[in-house]
PDB file of N, CA and C in Angstrom:
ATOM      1  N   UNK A   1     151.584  90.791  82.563  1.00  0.00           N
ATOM      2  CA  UNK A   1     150.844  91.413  81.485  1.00  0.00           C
ATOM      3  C   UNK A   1     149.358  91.162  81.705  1.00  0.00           C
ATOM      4  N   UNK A   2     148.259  92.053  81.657  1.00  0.00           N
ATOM      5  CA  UNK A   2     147.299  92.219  82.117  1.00  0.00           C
ATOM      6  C   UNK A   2     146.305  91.857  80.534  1.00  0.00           C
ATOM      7  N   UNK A   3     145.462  90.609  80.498  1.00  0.00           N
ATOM      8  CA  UNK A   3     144.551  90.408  78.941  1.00  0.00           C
ATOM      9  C   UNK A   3     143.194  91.059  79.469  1.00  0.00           C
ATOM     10  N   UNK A   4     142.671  91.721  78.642  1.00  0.00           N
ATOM     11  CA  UNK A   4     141.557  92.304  78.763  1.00  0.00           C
ATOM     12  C   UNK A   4     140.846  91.548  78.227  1.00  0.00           C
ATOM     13  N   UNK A   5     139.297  90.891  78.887  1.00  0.00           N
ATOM     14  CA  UNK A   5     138.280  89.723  78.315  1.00  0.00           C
ATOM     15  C   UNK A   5     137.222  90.840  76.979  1.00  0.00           C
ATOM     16  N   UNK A   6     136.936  91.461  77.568  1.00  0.00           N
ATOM     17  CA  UNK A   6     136.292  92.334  76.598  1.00  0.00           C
ATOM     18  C   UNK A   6     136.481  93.627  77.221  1.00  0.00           C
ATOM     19  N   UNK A   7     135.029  94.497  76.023  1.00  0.00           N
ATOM     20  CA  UNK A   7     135.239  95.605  76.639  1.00  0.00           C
ATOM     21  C   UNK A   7     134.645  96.231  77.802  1.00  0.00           C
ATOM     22  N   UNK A   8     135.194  97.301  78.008  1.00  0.00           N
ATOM     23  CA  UNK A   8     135.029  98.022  79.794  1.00  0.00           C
ATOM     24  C   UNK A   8     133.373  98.650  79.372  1.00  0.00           C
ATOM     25  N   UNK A   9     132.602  98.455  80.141  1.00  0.00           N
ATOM     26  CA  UNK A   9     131.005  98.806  80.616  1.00  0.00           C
ATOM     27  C   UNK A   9     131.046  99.488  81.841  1.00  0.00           C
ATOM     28  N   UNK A  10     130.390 100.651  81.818  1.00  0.00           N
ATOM     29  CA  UNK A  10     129.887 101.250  83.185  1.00  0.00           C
ATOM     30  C   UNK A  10     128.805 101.180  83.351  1.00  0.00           C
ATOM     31  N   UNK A  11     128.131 101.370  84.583  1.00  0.00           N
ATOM     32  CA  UNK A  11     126.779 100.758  84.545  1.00  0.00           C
ATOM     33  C   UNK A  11     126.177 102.272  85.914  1.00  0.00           C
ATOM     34  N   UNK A  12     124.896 102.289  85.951  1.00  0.00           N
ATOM     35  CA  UNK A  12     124.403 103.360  86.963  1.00  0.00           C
ATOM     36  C   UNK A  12     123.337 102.671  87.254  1.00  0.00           C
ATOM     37  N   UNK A  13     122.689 103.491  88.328  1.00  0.00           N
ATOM     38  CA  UNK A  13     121.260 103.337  88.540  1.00  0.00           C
ATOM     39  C   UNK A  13     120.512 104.321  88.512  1.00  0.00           C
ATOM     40  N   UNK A  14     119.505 104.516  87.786  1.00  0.00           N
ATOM     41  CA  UNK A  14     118.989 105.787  87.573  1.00  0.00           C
ATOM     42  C   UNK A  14     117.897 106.527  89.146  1.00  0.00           C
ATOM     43  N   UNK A  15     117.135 105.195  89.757  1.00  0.00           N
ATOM     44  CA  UNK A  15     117.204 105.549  91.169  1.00  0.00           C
ATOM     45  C   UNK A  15     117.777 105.505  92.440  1.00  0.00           C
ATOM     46  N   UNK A  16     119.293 105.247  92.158  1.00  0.00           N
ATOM     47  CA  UNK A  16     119.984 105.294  93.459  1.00  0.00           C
ATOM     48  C   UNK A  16     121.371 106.143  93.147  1.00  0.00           C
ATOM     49  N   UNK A  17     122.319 105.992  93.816  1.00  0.00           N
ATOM     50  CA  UNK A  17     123.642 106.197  93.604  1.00  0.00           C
ATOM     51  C   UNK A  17     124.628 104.683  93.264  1.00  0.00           C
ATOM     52  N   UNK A  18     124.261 103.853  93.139  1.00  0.00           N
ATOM     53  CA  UNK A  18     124.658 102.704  92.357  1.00  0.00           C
ATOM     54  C   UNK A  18     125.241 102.546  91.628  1.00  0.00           C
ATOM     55  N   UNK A  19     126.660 102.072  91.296  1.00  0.00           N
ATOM     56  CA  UNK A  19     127.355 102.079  89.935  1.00  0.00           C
ATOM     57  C   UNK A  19     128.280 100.510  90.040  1.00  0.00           C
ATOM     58  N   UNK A  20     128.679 100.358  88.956  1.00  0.00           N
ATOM     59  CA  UNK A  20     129.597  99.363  88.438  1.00  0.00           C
ATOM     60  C   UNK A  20     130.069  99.189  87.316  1.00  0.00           C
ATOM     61  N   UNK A  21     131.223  98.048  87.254  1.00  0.00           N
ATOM     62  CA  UNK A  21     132.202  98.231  85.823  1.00  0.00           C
ATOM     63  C   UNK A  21     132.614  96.575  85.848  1.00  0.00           C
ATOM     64  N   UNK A  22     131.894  96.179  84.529  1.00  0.00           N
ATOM     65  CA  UNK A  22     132.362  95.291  83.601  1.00  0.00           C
ATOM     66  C   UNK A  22     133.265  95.180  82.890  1.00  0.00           C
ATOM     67  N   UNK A  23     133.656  94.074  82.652  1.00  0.00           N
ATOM     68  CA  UNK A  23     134.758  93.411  81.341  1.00  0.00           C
ATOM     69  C   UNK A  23     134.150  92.295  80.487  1.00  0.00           C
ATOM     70  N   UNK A  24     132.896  92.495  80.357  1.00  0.00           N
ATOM     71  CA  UNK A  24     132.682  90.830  79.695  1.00  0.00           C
ATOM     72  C   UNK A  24     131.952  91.485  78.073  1.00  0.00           C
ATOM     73  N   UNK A  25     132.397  90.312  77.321  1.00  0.00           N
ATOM     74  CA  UNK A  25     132.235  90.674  76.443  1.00  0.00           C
ATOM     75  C   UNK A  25     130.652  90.190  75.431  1.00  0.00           C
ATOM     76  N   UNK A  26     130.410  89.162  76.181  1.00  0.00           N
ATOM     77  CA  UNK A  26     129.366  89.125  75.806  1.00  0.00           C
ATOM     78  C   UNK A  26     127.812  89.935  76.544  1.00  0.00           C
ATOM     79  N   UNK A  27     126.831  89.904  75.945  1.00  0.00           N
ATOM     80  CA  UNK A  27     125.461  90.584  76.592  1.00  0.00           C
ATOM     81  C   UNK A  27     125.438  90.449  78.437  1.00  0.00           C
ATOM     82  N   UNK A  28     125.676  91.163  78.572  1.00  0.00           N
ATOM     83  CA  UNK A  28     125.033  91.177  80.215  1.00  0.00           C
ATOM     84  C   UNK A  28     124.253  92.533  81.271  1.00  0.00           C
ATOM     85  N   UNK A  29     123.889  92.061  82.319  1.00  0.00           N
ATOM     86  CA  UNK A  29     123.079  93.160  82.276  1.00  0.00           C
ATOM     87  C   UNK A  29     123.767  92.915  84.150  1.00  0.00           C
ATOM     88  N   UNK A  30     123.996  93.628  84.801  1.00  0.00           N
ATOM     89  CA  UNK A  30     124.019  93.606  86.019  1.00  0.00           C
ATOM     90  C   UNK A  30     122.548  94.335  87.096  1.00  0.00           C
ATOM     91  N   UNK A  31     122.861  93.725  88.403  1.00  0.00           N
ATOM     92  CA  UNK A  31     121.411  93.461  89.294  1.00  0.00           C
ATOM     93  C   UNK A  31     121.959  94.185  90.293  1.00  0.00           C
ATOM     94  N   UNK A  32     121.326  94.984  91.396  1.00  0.00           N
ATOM     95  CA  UNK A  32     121.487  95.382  92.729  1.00  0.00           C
ATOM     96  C   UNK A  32     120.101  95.663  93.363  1.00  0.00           C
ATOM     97  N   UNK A  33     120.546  95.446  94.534  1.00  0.00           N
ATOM     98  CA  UNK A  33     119.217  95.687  95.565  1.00  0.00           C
ATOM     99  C   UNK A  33     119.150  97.311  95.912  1.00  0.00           C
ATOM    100  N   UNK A  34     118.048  97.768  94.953  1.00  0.00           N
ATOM    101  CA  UNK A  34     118.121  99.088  94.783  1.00  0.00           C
ATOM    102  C   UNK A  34     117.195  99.792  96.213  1.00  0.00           C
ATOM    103  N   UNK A  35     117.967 100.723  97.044  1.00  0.00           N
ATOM    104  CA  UNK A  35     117.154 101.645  98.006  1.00  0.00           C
ATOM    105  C   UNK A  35     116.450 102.212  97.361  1.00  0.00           C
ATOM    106  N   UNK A  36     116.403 102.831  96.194  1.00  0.00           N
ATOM    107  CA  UNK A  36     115.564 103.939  95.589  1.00  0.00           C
ATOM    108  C   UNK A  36     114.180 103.188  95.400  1.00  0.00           C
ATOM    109  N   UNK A  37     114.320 101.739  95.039  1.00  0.00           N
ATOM    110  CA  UNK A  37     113.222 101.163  94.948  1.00  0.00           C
ATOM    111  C   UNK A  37     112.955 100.240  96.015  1.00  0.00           C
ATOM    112  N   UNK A  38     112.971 100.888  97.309  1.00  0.00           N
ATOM    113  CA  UNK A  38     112.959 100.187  98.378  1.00  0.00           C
ATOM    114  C   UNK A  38     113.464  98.561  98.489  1.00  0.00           C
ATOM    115  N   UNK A  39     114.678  98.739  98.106  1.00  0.00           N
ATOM    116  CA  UNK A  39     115.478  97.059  98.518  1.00  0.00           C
ATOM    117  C   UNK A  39     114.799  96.166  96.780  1.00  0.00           C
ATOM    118  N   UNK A  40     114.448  96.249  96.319  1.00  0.00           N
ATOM    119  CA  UNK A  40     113.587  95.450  95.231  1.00  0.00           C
ATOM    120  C   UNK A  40     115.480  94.960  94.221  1.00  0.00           C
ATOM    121  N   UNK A  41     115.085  94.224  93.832  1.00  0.00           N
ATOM    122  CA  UNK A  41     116.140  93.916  93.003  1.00  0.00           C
ATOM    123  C   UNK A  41     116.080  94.728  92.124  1.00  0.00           C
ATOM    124  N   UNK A  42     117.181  95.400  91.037  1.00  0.00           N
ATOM    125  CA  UNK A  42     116.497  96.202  90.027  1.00  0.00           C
ATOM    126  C   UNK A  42     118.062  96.105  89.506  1.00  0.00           C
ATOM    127  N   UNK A  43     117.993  96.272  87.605  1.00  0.00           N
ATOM    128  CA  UNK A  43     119.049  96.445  87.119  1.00  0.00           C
ATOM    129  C   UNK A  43     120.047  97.953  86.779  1.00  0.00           C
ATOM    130  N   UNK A  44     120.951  97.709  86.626  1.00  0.00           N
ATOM    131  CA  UNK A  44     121.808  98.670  86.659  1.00  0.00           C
ATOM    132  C   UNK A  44     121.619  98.964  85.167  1.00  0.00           C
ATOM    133  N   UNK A  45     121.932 100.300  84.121  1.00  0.00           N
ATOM    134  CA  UNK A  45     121.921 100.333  83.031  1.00  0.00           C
ATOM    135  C   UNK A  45     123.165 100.942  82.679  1.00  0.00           C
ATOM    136  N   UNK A  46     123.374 100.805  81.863  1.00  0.00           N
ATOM    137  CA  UNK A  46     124.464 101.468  80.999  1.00  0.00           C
ATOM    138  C   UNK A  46     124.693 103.135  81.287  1.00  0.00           C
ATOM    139  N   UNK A  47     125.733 103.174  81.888  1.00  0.00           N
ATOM    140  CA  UNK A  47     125.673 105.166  82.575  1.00  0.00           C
ATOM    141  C   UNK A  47     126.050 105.791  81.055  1.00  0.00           C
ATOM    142  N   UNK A  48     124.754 106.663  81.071  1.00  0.00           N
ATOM    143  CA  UNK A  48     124.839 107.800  80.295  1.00  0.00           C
ATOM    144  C   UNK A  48     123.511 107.819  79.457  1.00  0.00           C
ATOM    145  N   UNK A  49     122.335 106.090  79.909  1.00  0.00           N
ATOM    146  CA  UNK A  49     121.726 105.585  79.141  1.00  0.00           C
ATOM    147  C   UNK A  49     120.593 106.520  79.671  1.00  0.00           C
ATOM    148  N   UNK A  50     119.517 107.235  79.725  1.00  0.00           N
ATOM    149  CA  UNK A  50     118.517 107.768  79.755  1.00  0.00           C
ATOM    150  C   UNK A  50     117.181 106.887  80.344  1.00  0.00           C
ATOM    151  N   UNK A  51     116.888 106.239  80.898  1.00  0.00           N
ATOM    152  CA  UNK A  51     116.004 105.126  81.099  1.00  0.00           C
ATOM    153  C   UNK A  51     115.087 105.579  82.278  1.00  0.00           C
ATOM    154  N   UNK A  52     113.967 104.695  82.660  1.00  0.00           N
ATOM    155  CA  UNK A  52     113.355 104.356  83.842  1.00  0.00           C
ATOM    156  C   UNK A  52     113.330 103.666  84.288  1.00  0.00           C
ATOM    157  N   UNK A  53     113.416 103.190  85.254  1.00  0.00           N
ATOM    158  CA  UNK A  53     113.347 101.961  86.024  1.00  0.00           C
ATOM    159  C   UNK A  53     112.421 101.963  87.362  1.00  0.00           C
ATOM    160  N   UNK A  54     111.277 101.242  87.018  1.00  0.00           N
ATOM    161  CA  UNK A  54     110.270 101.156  87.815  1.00  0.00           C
ATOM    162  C   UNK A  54     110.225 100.054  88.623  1.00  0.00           C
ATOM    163  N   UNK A  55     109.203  99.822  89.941  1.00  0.00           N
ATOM    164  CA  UNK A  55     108.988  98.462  90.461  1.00  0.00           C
ATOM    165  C   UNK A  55     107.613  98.633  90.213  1.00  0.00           C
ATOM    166  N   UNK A  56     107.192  97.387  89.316  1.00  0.00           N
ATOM    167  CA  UNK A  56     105.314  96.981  89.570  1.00  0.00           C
ATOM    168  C   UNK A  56     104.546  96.299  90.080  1.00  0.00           C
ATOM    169  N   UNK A  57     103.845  96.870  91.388  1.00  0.00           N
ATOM    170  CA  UNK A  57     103.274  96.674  92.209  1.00  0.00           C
ATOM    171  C   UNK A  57     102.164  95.338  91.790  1.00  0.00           C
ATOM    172  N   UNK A  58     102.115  93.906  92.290  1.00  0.00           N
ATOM    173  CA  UNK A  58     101.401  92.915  92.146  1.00  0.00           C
ATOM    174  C   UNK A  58     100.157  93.128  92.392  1.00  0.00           C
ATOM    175  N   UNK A  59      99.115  93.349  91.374  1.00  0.00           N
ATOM    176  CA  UNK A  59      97.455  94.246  91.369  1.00  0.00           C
ATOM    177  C   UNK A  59      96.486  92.475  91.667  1.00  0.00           C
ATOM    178  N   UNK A  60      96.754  91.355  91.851  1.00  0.00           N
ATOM    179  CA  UNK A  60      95.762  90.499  91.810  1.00  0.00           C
ATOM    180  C   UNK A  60      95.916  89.825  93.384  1.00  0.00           C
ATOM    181  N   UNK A  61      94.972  89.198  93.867  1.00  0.00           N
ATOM    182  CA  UNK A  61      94.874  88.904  95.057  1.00  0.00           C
ATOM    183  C   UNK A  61      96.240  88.033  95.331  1.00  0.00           C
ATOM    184  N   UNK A  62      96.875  87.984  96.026  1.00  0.00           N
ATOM    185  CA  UNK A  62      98.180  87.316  96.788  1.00  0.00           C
ATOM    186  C   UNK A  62      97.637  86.044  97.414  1.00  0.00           C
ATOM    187  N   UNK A  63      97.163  85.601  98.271  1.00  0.00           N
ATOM    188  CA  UNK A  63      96.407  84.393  98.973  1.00  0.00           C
ATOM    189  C   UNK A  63      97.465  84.220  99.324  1.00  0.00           C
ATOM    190  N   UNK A  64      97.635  82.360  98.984  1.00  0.00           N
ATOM    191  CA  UNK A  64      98.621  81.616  99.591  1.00  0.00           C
ATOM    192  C   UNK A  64     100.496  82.107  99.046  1.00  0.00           C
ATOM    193  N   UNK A  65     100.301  82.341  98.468  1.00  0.00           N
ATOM    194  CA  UNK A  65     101.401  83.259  97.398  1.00  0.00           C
ATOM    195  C   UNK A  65     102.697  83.604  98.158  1.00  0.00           C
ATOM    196  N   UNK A  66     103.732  83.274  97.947  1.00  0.00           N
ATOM    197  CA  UNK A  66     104.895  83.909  98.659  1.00  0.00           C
ATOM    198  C   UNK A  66     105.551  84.906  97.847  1.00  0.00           C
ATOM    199  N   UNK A  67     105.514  86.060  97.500  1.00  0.00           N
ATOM    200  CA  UNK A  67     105.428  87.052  96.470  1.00  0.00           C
ATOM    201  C   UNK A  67     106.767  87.605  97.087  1.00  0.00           C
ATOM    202  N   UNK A  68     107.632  88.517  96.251  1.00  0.00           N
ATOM    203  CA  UNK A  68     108.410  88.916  96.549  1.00  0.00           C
ATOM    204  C   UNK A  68     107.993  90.458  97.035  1.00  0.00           C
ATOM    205  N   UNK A  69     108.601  90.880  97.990  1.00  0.00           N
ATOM    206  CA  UNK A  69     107.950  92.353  98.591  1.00  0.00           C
ATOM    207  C   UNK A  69     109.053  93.161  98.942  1.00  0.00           C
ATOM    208  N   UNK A  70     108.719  94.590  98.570  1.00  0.00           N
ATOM    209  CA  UNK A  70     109.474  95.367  99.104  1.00  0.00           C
ATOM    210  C   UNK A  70     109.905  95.887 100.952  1.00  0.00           C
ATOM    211  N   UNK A  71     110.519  97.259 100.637  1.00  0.00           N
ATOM    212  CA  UNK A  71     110.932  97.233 102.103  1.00  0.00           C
ATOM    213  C   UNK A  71     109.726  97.564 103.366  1.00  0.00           C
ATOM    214  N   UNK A  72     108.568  97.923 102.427  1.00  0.00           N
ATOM    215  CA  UNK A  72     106.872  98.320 102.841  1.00  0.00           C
ATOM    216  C   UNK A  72     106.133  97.168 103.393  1.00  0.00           C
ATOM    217  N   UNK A  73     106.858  96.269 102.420  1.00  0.00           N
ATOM    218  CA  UNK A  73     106.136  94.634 102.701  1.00  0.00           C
ATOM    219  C   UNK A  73     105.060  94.847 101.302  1.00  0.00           C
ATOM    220  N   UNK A  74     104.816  95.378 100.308  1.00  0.00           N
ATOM    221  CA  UNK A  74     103.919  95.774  99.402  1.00  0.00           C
ATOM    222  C   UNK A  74     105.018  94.206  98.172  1.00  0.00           C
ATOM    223  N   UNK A  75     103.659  93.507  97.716  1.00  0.00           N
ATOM    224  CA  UNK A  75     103.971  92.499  96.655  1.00  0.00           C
ATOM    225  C   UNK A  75     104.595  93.552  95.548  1.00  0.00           C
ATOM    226  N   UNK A  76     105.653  92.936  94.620  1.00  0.00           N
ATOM    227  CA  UNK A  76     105.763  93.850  93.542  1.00  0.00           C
ATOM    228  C   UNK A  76     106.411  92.557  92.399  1.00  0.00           C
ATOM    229  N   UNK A  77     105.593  92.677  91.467  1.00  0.00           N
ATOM    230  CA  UNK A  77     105.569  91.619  90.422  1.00  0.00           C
ATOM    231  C   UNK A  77     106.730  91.519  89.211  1.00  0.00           C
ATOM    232  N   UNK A  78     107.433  92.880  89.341  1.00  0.00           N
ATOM    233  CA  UNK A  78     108.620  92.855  88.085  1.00  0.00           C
ATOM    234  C   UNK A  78     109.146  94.190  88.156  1.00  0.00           C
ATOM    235  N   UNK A  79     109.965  94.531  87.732  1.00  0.00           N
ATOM    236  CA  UNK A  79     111.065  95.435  87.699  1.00  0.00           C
ATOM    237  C   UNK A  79     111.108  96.026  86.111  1.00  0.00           C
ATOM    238  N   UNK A  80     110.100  96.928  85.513  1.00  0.00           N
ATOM    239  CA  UNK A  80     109.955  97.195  83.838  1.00  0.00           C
ATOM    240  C   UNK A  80     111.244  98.387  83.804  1.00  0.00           C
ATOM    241  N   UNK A  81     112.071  98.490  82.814  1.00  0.00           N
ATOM    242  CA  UNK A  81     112.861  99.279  82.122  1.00  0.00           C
ATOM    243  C   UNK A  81     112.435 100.330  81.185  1.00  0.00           C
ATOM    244  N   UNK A  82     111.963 101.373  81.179  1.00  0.00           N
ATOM    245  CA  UNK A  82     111.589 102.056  79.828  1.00  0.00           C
ATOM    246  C   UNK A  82     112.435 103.081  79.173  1.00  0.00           C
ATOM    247  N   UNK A  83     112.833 102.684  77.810  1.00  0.00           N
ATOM    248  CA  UNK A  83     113.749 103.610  77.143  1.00  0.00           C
ATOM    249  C   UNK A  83     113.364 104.813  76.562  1.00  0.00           C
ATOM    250  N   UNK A  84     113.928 105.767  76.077  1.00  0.00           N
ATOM    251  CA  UNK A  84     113.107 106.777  75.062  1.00  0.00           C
ATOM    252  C   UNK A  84     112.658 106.296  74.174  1.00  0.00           C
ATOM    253  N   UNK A  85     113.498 105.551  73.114  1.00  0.00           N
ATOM    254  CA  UNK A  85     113.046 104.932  71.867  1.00  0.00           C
ATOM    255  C   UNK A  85     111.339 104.085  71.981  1.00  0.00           C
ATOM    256  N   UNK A  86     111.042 103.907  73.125  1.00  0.00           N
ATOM    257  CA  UNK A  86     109.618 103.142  73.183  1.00  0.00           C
ATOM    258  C   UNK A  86     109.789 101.632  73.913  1.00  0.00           C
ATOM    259  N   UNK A  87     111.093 101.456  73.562  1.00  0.00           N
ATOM    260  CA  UNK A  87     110.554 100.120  74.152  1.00  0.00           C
ATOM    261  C   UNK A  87     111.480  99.604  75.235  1.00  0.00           C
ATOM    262  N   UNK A  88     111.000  98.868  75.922  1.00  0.00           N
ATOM    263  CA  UNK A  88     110.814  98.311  77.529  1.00  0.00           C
ATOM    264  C   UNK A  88     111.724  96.625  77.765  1.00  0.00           C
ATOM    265  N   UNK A  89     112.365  96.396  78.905  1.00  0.00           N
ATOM    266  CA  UNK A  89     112.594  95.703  79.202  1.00  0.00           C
ATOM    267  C   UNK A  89     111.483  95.114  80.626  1.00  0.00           C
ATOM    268  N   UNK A  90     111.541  93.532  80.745  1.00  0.00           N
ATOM    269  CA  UNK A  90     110.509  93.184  82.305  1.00  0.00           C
ATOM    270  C   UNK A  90     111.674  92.262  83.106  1.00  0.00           C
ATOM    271  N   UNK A  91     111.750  93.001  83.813  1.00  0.00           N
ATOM    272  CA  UNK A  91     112.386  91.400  84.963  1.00  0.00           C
ATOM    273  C   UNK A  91     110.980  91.106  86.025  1.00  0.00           C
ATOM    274  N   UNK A  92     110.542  89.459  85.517  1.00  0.00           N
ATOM    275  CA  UNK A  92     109.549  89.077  86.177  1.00  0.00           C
ATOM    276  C   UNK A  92     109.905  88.684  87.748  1.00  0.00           C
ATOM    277  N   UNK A  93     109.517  89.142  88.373  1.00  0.00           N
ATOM    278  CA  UNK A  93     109.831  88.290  89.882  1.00  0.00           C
ATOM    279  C   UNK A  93     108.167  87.374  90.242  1.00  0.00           C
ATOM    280  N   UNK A  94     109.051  85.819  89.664  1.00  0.00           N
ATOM    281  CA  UNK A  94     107.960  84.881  89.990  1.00  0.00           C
ATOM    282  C   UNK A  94     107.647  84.662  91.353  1.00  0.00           C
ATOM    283  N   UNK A  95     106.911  84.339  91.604  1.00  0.00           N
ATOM    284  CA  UNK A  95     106.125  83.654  93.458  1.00  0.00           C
ATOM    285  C   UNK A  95     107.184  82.788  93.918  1.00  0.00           C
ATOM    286  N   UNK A  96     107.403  82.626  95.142  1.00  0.00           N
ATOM    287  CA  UNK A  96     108.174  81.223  95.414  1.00  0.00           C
ATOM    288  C   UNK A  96     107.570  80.324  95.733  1.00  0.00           C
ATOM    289  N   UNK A  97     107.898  79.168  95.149  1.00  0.00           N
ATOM    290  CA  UNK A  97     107.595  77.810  94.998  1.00  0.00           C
ATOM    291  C   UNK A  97     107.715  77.155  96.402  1.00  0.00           C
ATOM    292  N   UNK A  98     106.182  76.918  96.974  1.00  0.00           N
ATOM    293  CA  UNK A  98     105.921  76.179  97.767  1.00  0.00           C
ATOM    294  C   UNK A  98     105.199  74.233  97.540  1.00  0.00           C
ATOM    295  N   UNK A  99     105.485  73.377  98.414  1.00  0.00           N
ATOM    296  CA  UNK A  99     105.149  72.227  98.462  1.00  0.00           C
ATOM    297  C   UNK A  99     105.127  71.439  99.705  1.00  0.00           C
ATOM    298  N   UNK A 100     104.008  70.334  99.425  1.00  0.00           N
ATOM    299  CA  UNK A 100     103.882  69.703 100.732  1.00  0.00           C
ATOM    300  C   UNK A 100     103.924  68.267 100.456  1.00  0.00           C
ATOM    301  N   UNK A 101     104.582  67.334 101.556  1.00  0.00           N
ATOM    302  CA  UNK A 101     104.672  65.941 101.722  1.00  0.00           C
ATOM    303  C   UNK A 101     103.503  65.181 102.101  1.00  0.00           C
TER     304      UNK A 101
END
């Protein structure tokens, strides 16, 4: 006998051909390394959901910075969501954490 955890979610990508299917029942959001946005991590949304999904390009000097970059090699600072209703989701992509002995 097969228990279902929650309910069934489909998920798309609005710039790729990307899809997937959940069972969880609490909030989640699923991730893929989107081609449309040249390899960038980017989330999947809810198929049927209307959205944008952008990558934003890191505008301040880089220096020592290990920045996350696309497939260009171009820094890109977060991954914004925009809905019709107005408002926006950010996935920040922080610097990686460098240190010395």
């Amino acid at each position: 006998m097969a228990v279902v955890v929650g309910a069934v979610r489909h998920w798309a990508c609005p710039n790729c051909k990307a899809t997937a299917v959940t069972r969880e029942a609490r909030p989640h959001t699923r991730f893929h390394a989107c081609p449309g946005l040249k390899g960038i991590t980017a989330p999947l949304v809810e198929a049927g959901v209307r959205v944008r999904v952008t990558a934003q390009e890191r505008e301040d000097y880089v220096g020592n910075a290990i920045p996350h970059t696309n497939q260009d090699g171009r820094p890109i600072m977060a991954v914004r969501t925009d809905y019709p209703d107005g408002h926006n989701d950010l996935a920040v992509l922080a610097p990686t954490a460098t240190g010395e002995r």
